[in-house]
C-alpha atoms as a PDB file:
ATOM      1  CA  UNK A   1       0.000   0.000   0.000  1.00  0.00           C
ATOM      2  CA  UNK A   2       1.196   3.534  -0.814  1.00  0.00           C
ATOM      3  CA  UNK A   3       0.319   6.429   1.042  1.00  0.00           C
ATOM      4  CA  UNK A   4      -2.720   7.309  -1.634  1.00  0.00           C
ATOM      5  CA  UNK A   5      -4.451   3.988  -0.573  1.00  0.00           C
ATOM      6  CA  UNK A   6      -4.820   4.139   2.890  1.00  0.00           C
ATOM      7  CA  UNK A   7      -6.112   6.900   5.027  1.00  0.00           C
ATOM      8  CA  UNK A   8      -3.853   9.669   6.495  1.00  0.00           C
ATOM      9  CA  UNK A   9      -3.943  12.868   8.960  1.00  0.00           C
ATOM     10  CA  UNK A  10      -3.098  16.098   6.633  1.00  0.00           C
ATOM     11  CA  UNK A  11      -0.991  18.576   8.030  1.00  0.00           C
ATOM     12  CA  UNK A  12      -4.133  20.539   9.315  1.00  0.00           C
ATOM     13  CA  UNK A  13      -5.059  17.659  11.352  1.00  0.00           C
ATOM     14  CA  UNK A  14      -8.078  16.917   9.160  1.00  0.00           C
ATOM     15  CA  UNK A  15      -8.071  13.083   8.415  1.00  0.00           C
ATOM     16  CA  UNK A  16      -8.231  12.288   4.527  1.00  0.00           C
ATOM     17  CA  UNK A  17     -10.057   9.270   3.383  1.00  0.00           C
ATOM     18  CA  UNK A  18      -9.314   8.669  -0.533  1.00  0.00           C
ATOM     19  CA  UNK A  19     -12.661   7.790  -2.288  1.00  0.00           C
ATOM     20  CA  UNK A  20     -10.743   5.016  -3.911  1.00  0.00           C
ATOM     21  CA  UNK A  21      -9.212   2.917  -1.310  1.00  0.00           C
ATOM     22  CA  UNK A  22     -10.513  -0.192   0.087  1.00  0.00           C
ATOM     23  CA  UNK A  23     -14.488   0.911   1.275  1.00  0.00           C
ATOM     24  CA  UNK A  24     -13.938  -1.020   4.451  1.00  0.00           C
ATOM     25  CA  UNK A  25     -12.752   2.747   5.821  1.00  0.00           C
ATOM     26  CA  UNK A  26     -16.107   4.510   3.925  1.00  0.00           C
ATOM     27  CA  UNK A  27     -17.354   4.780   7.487  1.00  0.00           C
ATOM     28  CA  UNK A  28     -20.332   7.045   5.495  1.00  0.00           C
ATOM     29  CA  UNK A  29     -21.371   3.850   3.224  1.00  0.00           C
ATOM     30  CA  UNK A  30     -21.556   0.869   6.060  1.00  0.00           C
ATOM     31  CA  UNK A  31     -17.386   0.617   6.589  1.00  0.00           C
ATOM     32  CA  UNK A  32     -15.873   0.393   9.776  1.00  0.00           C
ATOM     33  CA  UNK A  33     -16.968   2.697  12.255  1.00  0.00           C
ATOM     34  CA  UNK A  34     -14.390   6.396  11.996  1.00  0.00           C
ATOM     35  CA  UNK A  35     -12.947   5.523  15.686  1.00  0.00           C
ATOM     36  CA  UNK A  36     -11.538   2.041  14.455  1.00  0.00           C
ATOM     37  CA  UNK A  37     -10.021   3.910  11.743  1.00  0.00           C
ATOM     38  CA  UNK A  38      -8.658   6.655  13.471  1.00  0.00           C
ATOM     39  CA  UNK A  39      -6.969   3.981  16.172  1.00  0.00           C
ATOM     40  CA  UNK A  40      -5.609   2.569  13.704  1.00  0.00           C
ATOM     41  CA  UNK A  41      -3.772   5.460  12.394  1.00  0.00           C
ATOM     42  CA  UNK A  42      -2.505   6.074  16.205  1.00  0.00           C
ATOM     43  CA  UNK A  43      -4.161   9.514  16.064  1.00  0.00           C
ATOM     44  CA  UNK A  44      -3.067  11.975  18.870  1.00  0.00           C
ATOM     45  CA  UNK A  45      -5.996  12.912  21.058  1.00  0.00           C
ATOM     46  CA  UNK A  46      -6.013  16.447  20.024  1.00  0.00           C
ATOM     47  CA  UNK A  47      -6.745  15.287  16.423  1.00  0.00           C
ATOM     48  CA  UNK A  48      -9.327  12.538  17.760  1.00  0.00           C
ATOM     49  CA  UNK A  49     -11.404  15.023  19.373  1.00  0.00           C
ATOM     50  CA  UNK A  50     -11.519  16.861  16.558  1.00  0.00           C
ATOM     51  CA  UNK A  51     -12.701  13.868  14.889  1.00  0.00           C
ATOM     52  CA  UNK A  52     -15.150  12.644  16.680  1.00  0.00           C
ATOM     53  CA  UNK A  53     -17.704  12.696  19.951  1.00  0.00           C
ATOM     54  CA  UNK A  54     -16.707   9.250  20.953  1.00  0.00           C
ATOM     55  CA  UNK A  55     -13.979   9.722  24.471  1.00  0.00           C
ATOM     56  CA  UNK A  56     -10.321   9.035  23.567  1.00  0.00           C
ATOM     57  CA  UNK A  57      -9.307   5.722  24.135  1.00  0.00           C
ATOM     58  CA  UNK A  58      -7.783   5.310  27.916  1.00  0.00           C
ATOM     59  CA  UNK A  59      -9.456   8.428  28.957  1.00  0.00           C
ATOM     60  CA  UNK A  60     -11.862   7.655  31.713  1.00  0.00           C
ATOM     61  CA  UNK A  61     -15.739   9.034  31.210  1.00  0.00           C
END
């Protein structure tokens, strides 16, 4: 896999999900739920929260 087909953090801190990569990350068309995704790119929390509602992983609710 290159880096065009597989999800990445820009240097905003926006995560980019090519259209054309495997559709198990089109969390908008039935694909793994956006936390799994971002977990799996190790995301720093600051960027997670940006992200998504969901609590960071480890952090106690």
């Amino acid at each position: 896999m290159n880096d065009q087909d597989k999800p990445y953090i820009d240097a905003n801190g926006t995560i980019v999900i090519p259209f054309k990569i495997d559709r198990k990350y089109h969390f908008w068309n039935g694909g793994q739920p956006l936390s799994d995704t971002l977990l799996e790119l190790n995301t720093p929390e600051d960027i997670w929260s940006k992200h998504i509602e969901k609590p960071y992983p480890g952090d106690a609710v």
